[in-house]
Protein backbone atom coordinates (compact mmCIF):
# COMPACT_ATOMS: atom_id res chain seq x y z
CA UNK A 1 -0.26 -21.86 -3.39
CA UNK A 2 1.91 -22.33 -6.33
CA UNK A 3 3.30 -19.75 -8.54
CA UNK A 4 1.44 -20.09 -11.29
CA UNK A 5 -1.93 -19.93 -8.83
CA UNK A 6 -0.45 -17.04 -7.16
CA UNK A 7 0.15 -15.12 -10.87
CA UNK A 8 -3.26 -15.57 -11.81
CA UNK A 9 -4.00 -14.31 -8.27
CA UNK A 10 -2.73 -11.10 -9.21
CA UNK A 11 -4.86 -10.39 -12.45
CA UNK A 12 -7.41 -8.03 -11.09
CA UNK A 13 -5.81 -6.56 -7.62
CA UNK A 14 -7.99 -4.71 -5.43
CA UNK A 15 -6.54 -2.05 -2.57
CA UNK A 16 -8.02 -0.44 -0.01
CA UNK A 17 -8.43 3.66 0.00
CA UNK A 18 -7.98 5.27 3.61
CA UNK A 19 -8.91 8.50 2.50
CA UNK A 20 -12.39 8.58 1.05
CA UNK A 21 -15.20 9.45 3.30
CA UNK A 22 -18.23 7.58 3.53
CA UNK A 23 -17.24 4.08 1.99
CA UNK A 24 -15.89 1.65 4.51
CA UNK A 25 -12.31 -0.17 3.59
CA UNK A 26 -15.22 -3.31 3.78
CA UNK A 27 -18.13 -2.10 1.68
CA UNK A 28 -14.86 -1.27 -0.80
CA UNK A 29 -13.87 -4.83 -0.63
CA UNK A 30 -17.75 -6.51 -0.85
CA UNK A 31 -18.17 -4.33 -4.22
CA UNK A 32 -14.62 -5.02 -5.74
CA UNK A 33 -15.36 -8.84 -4.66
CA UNK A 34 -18.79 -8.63 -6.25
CA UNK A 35 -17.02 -7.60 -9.77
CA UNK A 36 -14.89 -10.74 -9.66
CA UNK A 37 -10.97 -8.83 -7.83
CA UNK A 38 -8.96 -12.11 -7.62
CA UNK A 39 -6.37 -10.39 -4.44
CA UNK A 40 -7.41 -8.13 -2.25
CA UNK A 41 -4.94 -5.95 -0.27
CA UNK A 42 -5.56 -3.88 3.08
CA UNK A 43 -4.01 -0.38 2.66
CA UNK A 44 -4.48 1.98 6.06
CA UNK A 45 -1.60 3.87 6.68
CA UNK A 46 -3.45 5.58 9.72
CA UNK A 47 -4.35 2.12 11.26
CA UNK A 48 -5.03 1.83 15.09
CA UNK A 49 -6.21 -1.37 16.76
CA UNK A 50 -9.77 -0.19 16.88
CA UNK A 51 -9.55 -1.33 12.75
CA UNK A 52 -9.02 -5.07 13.39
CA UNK A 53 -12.13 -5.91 13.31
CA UNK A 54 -12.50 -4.09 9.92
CA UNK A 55 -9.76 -6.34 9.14
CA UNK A 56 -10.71 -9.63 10.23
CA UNK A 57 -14.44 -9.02 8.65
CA UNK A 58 -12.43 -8.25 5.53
CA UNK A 59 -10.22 -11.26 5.56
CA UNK A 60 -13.70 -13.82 6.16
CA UNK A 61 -15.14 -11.89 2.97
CA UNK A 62 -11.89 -12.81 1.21
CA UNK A 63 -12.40 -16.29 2.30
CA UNK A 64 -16.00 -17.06 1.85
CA UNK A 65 -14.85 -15.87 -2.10
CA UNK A 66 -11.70 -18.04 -1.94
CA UNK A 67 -9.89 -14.67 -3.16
CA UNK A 68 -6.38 -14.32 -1.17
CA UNK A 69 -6.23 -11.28 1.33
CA UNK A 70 -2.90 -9.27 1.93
CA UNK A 71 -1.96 -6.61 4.46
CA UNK A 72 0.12 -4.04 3.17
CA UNK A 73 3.49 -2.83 5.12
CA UNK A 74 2.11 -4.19 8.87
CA UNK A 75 3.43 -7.51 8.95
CA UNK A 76 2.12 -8.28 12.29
CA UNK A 77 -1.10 -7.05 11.63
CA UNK A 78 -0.90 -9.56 8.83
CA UNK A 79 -0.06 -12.39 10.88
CA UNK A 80 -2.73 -11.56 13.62
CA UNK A 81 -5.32 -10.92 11.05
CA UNK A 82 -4.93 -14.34 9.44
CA UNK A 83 -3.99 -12.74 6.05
CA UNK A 84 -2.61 -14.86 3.54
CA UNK A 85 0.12 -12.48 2.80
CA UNK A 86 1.79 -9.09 3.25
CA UNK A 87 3.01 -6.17 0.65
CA UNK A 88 6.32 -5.02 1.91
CA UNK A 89 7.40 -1.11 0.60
CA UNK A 90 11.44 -0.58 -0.14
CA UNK A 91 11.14 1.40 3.41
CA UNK A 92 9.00 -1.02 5.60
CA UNK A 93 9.97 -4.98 6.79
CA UNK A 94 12.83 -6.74 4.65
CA UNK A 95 11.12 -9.10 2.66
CA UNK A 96 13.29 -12.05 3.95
CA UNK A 97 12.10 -10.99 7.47
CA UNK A 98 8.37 -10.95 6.08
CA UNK A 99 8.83 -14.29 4.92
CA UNK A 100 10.41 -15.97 8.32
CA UNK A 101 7.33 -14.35 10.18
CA UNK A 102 4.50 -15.05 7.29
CA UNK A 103 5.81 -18.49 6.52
CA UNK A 104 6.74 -20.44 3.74
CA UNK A 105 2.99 -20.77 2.66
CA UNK A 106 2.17 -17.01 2.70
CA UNK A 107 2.16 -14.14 -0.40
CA UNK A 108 5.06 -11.96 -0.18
CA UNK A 109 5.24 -8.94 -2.35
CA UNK A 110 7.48 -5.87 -2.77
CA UNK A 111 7.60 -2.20 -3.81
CA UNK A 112 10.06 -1.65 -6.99
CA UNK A 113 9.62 1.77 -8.86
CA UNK A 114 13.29 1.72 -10.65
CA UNK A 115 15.61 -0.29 -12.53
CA UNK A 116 17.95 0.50 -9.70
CA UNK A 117 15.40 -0.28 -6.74
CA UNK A 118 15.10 -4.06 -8.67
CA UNK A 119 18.62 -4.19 -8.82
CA UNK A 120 19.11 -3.97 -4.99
CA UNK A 121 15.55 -5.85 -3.34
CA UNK A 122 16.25 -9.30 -2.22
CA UNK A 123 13.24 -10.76 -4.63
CA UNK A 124 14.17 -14.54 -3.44
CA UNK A 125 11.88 -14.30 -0.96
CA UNK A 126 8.53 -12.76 -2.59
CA UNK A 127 6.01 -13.65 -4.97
CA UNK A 128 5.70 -10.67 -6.66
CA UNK A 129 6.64 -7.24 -7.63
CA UNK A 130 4.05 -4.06 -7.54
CA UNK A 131 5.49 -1.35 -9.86
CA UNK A 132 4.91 2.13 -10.64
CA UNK A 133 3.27 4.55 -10.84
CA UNK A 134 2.75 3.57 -14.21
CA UNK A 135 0.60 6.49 -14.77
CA UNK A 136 0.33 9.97 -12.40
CA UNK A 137 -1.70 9.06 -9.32
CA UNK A 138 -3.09 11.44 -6.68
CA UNK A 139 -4.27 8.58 -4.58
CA UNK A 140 -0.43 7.63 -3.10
CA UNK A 141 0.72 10.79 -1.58
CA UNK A 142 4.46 9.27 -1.75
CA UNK A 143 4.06 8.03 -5.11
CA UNK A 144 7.42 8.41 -6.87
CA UNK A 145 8.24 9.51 -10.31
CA UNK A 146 6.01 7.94 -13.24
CA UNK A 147 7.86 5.65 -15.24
CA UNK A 148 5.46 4.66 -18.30
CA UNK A 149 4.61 1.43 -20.20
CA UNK A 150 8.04 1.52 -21.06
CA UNK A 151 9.66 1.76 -17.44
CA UNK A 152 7.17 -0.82 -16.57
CA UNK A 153 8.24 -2.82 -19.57
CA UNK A 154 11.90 -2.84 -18.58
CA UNK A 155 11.02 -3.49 -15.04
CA UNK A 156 8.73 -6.58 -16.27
CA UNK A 157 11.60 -7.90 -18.46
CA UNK A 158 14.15 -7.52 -15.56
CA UNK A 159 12.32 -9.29 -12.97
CA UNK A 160 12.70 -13.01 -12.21
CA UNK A 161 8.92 -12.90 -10.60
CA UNK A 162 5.75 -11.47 -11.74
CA UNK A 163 4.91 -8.14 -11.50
CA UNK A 164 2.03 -5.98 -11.31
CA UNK A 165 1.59 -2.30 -12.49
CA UNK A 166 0.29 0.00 -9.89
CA UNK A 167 -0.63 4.09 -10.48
CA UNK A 168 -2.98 5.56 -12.90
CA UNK A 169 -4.57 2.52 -14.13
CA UNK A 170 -8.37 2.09 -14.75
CA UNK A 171 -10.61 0.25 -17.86
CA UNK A 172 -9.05 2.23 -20.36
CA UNK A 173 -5.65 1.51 -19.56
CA UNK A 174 -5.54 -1.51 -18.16
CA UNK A 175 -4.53 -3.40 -21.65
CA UNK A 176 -1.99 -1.60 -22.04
CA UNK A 177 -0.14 -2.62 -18.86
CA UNK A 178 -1.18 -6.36 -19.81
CA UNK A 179 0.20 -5.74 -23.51
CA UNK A 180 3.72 -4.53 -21.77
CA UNK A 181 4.23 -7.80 -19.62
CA UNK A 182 2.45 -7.10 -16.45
CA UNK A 183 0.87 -10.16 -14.97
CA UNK A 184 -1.58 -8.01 -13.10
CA UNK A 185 -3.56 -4.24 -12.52
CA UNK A 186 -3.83 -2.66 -8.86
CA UNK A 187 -6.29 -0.36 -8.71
CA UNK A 188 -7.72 2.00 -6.24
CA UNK A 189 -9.53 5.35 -6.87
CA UNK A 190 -10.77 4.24 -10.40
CA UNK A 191 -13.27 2.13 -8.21
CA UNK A 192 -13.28 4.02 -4.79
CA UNK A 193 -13.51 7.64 -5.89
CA UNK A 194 -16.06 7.53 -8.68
CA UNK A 195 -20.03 7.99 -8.22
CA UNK A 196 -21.18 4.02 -9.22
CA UNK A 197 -18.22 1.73 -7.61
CA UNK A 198 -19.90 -1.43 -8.59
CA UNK A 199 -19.84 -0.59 -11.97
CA UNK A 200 -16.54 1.38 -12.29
CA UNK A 201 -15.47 -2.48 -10.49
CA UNK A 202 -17.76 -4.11 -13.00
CA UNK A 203 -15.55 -2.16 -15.74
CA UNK A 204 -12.56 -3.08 -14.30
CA UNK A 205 -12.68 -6.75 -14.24
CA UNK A 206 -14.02 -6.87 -17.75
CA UNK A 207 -10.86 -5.44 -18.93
CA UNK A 208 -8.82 -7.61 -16.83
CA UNK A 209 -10.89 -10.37 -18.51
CA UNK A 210 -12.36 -11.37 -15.64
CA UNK A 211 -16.58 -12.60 -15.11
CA UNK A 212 -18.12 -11.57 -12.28
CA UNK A 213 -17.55 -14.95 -11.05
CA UNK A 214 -13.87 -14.26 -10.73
CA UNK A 215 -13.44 -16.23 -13.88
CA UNK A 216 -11.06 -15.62 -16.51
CA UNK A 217 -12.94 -15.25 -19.60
């Protein structure tokens, strides 16, 4: 995948939630696929290996819809699972060591929250940057501080590789991230945590400009 495929990749990014009841990390997925997310990441921070078939069934839906599947932190999981990449934190697997066991074909992508994290994260091996919270959060217990549109302006400006604004962000924000440089939206509890999720997801990729098709409109 080349860059340029890989940034419009990240337009409308889609990740897990491990701590609502009742709606499966792969019902999440169908619906947010069903809106037209163009990446879909695999959040579980409690995972055990009785998930993996969650996992797997997740990574065929990705396929069948030609959308690219990441695993975030668990490399190996990642590379068992068939995912197409892995999300890396500033505390989990170097990213040069996530490359060498993804591959030179797979999505790498990093955790930066500060100037000063940016400044120290070997970025020549990823794809991407996720950065934030751009707005407060309560679905990331270890969120960090909130650094606005304008922290995630400077970050944006800073970086030699897309990034993509994570933290607070549903319909009626998600302009404003684009407007400040971000390539893409992750989003969580703005579609997992409401009472309609297709159409909160419905919502969501029309103001990522995205048809339910996973076209860019």
């Amino acid at each position: 995948m080349t860059p340029e495929e890989i940034r419009e990749h990240l337009r409308f990014y889609f990740i897990t939630d491990d701590s609502v009841d009742g709606f499966s990390a792969q019902d999440q997925v169908r619906v947010a696929l069903e809106a037209g997310a163009t990446l879909i990441q695999y959040r579980n921070k409690s995972f055990s290996l009785k998930d993996f078939e969650e996992v797997e069934a997740i990574c065929r839906l990705c396929r069948q819809r030609r959308v690219p599947f990441v695993v975030n932190d668990d490399v190996l999981l990642a590379r068992a699972a068939g995912a197409d990449g892995v999300h890396v934190g500033q505390d989990d697997t170097p990213p040069r060591l996530a490359r060498g066991i993804m591959g030179p074909e797979a999505i790498v992508g990093v955790s930066v929250s500060s100037m000063e994290e940016l400044e120290r994260t070997d970025l020549v091996p990823c794809d991407y940057i996720g950065t934030g919270p751009t707005f407060s959060t309560d679905t990331k217990r270890d969120a960090k501080a909130v650094h606005g549109l304008s922290g995630l302006r400077d970050i944006v400006n800073r970086s030699p590789i897309p990034a993509v604004a994570i933290g607070g962000i549903d319909p009626t924000n998600a302009l404003d991230c684009f407007a400040h440089g971000a390539a893409g939206v992750a989003v969580i509890s703005c579609i997992t945590r409401v009472e309609d999720p297709g159409s909160a997801a419905a919502a969501m990729a029309a103001a990522c400009g995205i048809t339910p098709g996973g076209e860019r409109s």
